[in-house]
Protein backbone atom coordinates (compact mmCIF):
# COMPACT_ATOMS: atom_id res chain seq x y z
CA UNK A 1 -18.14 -7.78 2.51
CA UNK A 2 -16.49 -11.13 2.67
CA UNK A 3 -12.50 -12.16 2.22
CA UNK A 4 -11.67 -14.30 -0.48
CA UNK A 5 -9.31 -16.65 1.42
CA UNK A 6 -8.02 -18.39 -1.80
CA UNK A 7 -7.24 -15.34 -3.66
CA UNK A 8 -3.55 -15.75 -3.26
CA UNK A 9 -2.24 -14.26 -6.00
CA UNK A 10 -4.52 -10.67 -4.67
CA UNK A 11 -2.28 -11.22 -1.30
CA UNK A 12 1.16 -11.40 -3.40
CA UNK A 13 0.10 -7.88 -5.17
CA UNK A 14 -1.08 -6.49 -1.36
CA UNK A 15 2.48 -7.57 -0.25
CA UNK A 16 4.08 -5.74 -3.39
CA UNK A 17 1.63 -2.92 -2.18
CA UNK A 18 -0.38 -2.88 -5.33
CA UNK A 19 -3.58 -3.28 -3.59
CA UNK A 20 -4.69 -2.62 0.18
CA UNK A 21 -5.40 -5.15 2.69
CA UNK A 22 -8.97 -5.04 2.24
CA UNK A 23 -11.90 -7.69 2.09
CA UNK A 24 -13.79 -7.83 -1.20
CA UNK A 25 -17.07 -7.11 -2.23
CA UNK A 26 -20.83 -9.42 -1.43
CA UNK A 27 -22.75 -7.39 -3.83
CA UNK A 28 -26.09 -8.73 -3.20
CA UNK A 29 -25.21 -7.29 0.62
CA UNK A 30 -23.20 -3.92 -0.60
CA UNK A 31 -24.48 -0.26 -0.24
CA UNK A 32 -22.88 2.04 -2.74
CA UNK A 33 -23.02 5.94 -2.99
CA UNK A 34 -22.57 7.46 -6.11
CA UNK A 35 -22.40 10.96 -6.48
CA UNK A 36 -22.62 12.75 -9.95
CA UNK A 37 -25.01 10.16 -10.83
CA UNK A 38 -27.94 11.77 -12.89
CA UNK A 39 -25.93 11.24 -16.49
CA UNK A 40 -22.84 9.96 -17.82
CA UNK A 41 -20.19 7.71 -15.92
CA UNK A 42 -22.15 8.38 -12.99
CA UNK A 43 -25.06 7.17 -13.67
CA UNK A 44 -23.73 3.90 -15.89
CA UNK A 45 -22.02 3.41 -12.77
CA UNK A 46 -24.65 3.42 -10.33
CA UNK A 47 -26.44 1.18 -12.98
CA UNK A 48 -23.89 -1.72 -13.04
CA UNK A 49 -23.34 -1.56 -9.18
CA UNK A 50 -27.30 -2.83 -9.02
CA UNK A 51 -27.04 -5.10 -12.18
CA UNK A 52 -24.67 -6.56 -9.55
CA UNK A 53 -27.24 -6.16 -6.77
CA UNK A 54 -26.07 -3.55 -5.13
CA UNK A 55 -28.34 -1.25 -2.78
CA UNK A 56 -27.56 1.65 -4.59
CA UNK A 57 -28.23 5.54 -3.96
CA UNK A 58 -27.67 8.24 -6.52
CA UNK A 59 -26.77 11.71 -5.49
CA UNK A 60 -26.89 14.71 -8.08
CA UNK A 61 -28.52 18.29 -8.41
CA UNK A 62 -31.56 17.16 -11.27
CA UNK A 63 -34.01 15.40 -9.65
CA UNK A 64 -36.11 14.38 -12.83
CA UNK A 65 -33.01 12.52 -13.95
CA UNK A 66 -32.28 10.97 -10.71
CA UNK A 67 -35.60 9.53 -11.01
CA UNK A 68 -34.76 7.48 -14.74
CA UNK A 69 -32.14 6.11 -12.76
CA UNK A 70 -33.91 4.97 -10.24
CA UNK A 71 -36.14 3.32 -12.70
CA UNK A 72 -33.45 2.22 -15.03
CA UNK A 73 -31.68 0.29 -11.35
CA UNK A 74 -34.78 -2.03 -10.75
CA UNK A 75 -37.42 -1.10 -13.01
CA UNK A 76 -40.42 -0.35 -10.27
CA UNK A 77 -42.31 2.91 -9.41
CA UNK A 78 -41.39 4.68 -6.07
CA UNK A 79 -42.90 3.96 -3.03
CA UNK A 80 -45.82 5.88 -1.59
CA UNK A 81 -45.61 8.40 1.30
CA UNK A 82 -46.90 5.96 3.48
CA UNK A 83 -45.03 3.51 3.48
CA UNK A 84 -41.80 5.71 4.37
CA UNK A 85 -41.22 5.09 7.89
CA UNK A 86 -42.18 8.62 10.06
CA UNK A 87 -38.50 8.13 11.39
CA UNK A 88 -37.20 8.81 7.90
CA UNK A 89 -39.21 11.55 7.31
CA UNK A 90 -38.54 13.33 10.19
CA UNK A 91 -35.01 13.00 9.49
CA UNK A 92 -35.41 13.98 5.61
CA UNK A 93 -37.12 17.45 7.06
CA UNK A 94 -34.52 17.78 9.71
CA UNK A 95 -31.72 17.39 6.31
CA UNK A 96 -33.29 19.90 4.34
CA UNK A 97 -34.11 22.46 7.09
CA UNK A 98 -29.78 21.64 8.26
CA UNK A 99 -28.82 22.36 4.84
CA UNK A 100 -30.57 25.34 4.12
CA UNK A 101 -29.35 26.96 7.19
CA UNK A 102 -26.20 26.81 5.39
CA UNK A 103 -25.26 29.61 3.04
CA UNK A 104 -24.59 27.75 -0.76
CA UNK A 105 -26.39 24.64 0.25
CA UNK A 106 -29.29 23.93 -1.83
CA UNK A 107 -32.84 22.35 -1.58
CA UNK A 108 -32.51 18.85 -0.67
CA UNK A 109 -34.89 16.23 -2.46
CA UNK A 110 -34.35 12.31 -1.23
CA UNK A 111 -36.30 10.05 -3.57
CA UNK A 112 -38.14 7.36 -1.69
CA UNK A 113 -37.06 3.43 -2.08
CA UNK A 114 -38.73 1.08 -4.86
CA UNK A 115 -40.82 -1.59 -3.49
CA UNK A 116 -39.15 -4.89 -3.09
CA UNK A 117 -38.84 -6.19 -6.29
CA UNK A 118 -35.23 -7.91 -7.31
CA UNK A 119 -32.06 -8.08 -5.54
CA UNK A 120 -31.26 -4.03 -5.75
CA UNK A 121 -33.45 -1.47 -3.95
CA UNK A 122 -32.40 2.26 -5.54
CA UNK A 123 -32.86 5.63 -3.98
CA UNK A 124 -31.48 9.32 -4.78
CA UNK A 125 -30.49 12.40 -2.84
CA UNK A 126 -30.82 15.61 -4.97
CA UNK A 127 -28.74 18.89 -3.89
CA UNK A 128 -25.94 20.51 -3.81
CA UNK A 129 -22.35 18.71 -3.46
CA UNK A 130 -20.95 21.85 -3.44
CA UNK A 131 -22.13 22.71 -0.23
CA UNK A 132 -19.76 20.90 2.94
CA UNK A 133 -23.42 20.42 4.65
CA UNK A 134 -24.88 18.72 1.67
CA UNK A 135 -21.86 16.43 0.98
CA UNK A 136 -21.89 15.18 4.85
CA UNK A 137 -25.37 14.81 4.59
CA UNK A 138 -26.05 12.53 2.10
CA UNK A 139 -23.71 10.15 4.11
CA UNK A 140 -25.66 10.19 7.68
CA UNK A 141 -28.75 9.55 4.89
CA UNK A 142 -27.42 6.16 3.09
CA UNK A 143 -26.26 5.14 6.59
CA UNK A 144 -30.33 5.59 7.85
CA UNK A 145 -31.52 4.18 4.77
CA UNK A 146 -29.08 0.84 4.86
CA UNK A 147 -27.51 1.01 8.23
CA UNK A 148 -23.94 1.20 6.41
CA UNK A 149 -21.55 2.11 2.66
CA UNK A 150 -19.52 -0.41 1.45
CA UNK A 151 -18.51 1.58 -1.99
CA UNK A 152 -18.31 5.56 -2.42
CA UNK A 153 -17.70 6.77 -5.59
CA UNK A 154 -16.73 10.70 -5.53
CA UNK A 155 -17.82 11.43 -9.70
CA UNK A 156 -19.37 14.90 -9.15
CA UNK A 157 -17.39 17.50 -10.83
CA UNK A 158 -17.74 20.59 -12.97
CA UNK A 159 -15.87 21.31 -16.15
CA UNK A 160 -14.10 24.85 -16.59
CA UNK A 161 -12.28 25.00 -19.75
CA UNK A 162 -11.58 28.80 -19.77
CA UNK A 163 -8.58 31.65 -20.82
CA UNK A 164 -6.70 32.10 -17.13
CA UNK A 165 -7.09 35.80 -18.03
CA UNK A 166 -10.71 35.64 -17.38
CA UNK A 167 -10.69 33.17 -14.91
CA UNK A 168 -12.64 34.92 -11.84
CA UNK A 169 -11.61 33.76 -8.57
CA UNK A 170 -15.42 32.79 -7.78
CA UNK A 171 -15.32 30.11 -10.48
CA UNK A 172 -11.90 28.69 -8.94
CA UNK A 173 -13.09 28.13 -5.97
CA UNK A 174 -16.64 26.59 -7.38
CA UNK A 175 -14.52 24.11 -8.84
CA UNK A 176 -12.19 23.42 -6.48
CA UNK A 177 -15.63 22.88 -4.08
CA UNK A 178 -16.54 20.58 -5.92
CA UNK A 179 -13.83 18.92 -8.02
CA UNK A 180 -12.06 18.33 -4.87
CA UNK A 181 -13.43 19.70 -1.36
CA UNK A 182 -16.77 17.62 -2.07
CA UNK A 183 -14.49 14.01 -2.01
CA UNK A 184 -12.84 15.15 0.62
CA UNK A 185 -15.84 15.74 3.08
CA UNK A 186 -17.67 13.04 1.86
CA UNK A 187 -15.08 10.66 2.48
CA UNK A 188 -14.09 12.09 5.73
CA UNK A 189 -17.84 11.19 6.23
CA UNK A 190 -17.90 8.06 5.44
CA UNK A 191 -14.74 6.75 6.85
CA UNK A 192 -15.71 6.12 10.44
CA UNK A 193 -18.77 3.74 9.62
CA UNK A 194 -16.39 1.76 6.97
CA UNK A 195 -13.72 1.22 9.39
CA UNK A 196 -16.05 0.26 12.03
CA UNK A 197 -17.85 -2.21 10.03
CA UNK A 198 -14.71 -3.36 9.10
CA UNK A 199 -13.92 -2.20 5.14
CA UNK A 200 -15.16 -0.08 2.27
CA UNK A 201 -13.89 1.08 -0.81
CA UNK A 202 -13.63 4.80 -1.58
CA UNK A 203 -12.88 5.35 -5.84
CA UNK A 204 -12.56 8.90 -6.84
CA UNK A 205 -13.09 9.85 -10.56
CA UNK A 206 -9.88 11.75 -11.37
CA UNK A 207 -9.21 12.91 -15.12
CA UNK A 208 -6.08 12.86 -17.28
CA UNK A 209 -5.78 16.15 -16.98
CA UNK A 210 -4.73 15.73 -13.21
CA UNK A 211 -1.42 14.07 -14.74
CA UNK A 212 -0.70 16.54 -17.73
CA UNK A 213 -2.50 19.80 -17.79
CA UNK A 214 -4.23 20.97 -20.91
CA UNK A 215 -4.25 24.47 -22.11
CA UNK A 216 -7.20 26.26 -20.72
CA UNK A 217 -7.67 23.74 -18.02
CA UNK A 218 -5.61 25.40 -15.66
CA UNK A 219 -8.02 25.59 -12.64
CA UNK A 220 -9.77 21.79 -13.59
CA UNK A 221 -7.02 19.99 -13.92
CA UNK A 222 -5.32 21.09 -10.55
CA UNK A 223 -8.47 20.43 -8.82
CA UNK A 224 -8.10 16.71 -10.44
CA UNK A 225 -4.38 16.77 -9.22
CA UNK A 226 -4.96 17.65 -5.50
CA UNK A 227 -7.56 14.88 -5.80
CA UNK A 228 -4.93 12.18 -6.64
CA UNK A 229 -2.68 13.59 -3.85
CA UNK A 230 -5.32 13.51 -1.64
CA UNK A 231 -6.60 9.51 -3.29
CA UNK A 232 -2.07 8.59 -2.76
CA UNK A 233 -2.22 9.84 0.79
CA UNK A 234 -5.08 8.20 1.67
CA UNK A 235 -4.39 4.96 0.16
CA UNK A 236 -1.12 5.51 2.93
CA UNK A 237 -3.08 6.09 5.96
CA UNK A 238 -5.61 3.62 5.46
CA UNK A 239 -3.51 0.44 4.37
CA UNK A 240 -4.53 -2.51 6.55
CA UNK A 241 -7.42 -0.42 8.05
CA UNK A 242 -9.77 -2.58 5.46
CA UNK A 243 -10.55 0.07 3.78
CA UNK A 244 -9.34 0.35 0.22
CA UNK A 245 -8.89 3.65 -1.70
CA UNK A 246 -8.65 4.09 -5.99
CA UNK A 247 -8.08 6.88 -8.47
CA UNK A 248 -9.20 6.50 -11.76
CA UNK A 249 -8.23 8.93 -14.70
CA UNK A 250 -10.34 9.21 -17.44
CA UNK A 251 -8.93 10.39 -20.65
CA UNK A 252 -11.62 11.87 -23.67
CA UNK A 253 -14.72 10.69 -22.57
CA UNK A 254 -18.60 10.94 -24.24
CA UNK A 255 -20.46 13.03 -21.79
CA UNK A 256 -22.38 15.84 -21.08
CA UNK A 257 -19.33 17.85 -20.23
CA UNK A 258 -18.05 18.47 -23.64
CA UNK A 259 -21.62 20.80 -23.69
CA UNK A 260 -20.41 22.99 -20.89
CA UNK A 261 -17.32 24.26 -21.71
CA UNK A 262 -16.83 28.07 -21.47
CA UNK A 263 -15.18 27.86 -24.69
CA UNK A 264 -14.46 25.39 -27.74
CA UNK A 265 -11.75 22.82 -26.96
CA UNK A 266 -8.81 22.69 -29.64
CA UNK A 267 -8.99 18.56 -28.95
CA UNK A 268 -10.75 16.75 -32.21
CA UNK A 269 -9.47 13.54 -31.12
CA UNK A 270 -12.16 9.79 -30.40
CA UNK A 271 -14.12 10.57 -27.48
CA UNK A 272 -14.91 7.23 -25.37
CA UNK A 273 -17.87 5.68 -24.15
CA UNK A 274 -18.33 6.12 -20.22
CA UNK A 275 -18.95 2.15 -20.14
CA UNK A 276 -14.85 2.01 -20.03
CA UNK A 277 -14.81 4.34 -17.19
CA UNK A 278 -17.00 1.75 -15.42
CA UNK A 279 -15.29 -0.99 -16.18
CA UNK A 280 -12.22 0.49 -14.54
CA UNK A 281 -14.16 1.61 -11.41
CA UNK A 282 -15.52 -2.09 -11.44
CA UNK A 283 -12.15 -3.38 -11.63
CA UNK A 284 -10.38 -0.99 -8.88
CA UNK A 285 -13.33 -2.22 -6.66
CA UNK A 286 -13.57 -6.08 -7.32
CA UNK A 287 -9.77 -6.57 -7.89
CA UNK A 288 -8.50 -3.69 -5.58
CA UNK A 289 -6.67 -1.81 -8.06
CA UNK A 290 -5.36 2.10 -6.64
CA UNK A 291 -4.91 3.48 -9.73
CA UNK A 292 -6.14 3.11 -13.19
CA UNK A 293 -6.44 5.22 -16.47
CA UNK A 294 -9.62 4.59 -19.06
CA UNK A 295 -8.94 3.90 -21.69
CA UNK A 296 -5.82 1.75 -20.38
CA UNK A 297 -4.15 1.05 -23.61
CA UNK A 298 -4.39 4.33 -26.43
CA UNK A 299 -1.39 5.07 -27.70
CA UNK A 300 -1.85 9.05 -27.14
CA UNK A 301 -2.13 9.03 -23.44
CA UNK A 302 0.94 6.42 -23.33
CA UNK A 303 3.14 9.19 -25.53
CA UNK A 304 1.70 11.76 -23.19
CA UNK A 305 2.78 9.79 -20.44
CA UNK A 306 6.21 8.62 -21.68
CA UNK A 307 6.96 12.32 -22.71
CA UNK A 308 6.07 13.50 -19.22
CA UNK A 309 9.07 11.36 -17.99
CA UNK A 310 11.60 11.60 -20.38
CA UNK A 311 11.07 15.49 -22.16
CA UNK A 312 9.06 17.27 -19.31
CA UNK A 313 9.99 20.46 -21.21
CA UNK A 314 9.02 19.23 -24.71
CA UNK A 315 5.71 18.45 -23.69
CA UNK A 316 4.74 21.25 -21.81
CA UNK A 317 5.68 23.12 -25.01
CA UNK A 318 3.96 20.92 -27.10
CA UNK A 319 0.85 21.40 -24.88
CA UNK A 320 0.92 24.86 -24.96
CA UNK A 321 1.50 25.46 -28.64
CA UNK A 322 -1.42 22.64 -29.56
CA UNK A 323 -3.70 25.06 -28.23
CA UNK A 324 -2.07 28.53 -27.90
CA UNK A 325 -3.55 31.91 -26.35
CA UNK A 326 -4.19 34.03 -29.20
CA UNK A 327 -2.19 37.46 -29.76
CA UNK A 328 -5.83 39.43 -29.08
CA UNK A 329 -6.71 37.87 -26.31
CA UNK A 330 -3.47 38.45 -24.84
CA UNK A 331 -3.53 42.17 -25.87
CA UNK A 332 -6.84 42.31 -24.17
CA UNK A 333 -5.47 41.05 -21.17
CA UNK A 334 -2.84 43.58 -21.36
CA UNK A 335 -5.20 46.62 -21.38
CA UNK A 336 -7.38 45.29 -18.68
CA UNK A 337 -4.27 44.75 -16.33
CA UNK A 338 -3.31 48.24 -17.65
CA UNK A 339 -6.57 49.78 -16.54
CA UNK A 340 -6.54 46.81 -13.14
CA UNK A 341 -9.45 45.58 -14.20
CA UNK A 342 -10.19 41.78 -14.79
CA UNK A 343 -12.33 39.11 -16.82
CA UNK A 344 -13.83 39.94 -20.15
């Protein structure tokens, strides 16, 4: 990573503390770490950061589709066995054997480097995020594979759009494992090697919801607000370390979350494309931004927003009666409570 020593109006922002006191970016020389990369903003992310010429390595829990990426990143077949050093092999065994030894860790698959071909070289790490041994892992793996990470990007996370009458407390804390606990030990990770080498940047993928709850989101969106208190505090500790942290907040986005919803959404709105999710993780790590919200200007999330601060009350009621618990699922609830049971 190299300091831009002209970029003086960056240094007037740093002063107003609107970025960190960071260097920026030498793609052609950058690692990056992408988790939640096998589809969606993930995985368009990972793909610009080697357009760029990034070293890039995907993390997710499907293998096959941790493989198109690899092929989508530079376009070249995966190396043979051979020619994967027996260091990094012993290492990859030692990895899997560490993380099954852990209860909730899952089989760990690391997909082998291209051949040289191009500025990028992609790799993946299939397994578990969920799983604290996992999430450190794949760390101590880029930094074997590349020697260091100048970008993380925390994306992973699981949707759970659900009545808080059936919420069970084994799906809150799945969520919360991964929505949140996942950034926190990766980046707890990867800290020491950034500040040793001298800088990094650290985005975590946030959501809207972490600013203004939606029905049925209960348990999501405050696993996307501890995430932003954890991205603000962060940002704190590590100004003029050289290592720069960002929060961005997605709004309605096209992905493969809108498929895994316990039940139907009331929201009908425009879903966006993930490539403006990108574009505001490229700019947060390029231009140092800490926070940013994709899209940045729709006039819904700038009511939402302006509501928040001057009718808090209207617009939690608003919220709640857009999408309100029905009278039978609430009498339902009743009875269970009545007979202390729980869930449907």
């Amino acid at each position: 990573m190299r300091l831009d020593q002209g970029d003086r109006e960056g240094r007037a922002r740093e002063a107003r503390g609107q970025v960190s006191a960071a260097p920026r970016v030498d793609w052609p020389n950058a690692v990056a770490l992408v988790t939640g990369a096998s589809s969606g903003i993930g995985y368009e992310t990972a793909l610009a950061f080697a357009q760029r010429g990034a070293r890039v390595v995907g993390v997710a829990r499907r293998e096959d589709r941790l493989r198109e990426l690899v092929a989508a990143c530079d376009g070249a077949s995966f190396a043979p066995r051979a020619q994967v050093s027996r260091r990094e092999r012993k290492f990859r065994a030692a990895s899997r054997r560490r993380a099954k030894s852990i209860r909730g860790a899952s089989e760990v698959h690391h997909g082998g480097e291209r051949r040289p071909s191009g500025l990028a070289r992609a790799s993946y790490i299939a397994g578990d995020l969920g799983a604290r041994a996992f999430a450190e892992e794949i760390v101590a793996e880029t930094l074997t594979r590349h020697g260091r990470i100048d970008v993380l990007v925390n994306n992973a996370a699981m949707p759970k759009h659900k009545q808080i009458y059936d919420l069970a407390p084994d799906e809150a804390e799945a969520v919360m494992r991964l929505n949140f606990l996942s950034p926190v030990w990766t980046t707890l990770a990867a800290l020491p090697p950034m500040v040793a080498q001298g800088g990094g940047v650290i985005v975590n993928v946030s959501s809207f919801a972490a600013l203004i709850p939606p029905p049925r989101e209960t348990i999501y969106a405050a696993s996307k607000a501890a995430l932003n208190a954890w991205s603000a505090g962060l940002w704190n500790d590590l100004y003029g370390s050289g290592v720069h942290v960002a929060i961005v907040n997605p709004g309605a986005i096209e992905t493969e979350i809108w498929g895994k919803l316990d039940t139907a959404p009331a929201f009908r709105g425009r879903k966006h494309c993930p490539q403006i999710v990108v574009d505001a993780i490229l700019e947060c790590v390029e231009k140092r931004r800490h926070e940013r919200t994709a899209p940045r200007l729709n006039l819904g999330l700038f009511g939402a927003r302006l509501l928040r601060a001057l009718a808090p009350g209207l617009l939690r009621r608003g919220m709640a009666a857009f999408d309100p618990v029905p009278a039978d699922v609430l009498a339902q609830a009743r009875a269970r409570a009545a007979e202390g049971k729980r869930g449907a």
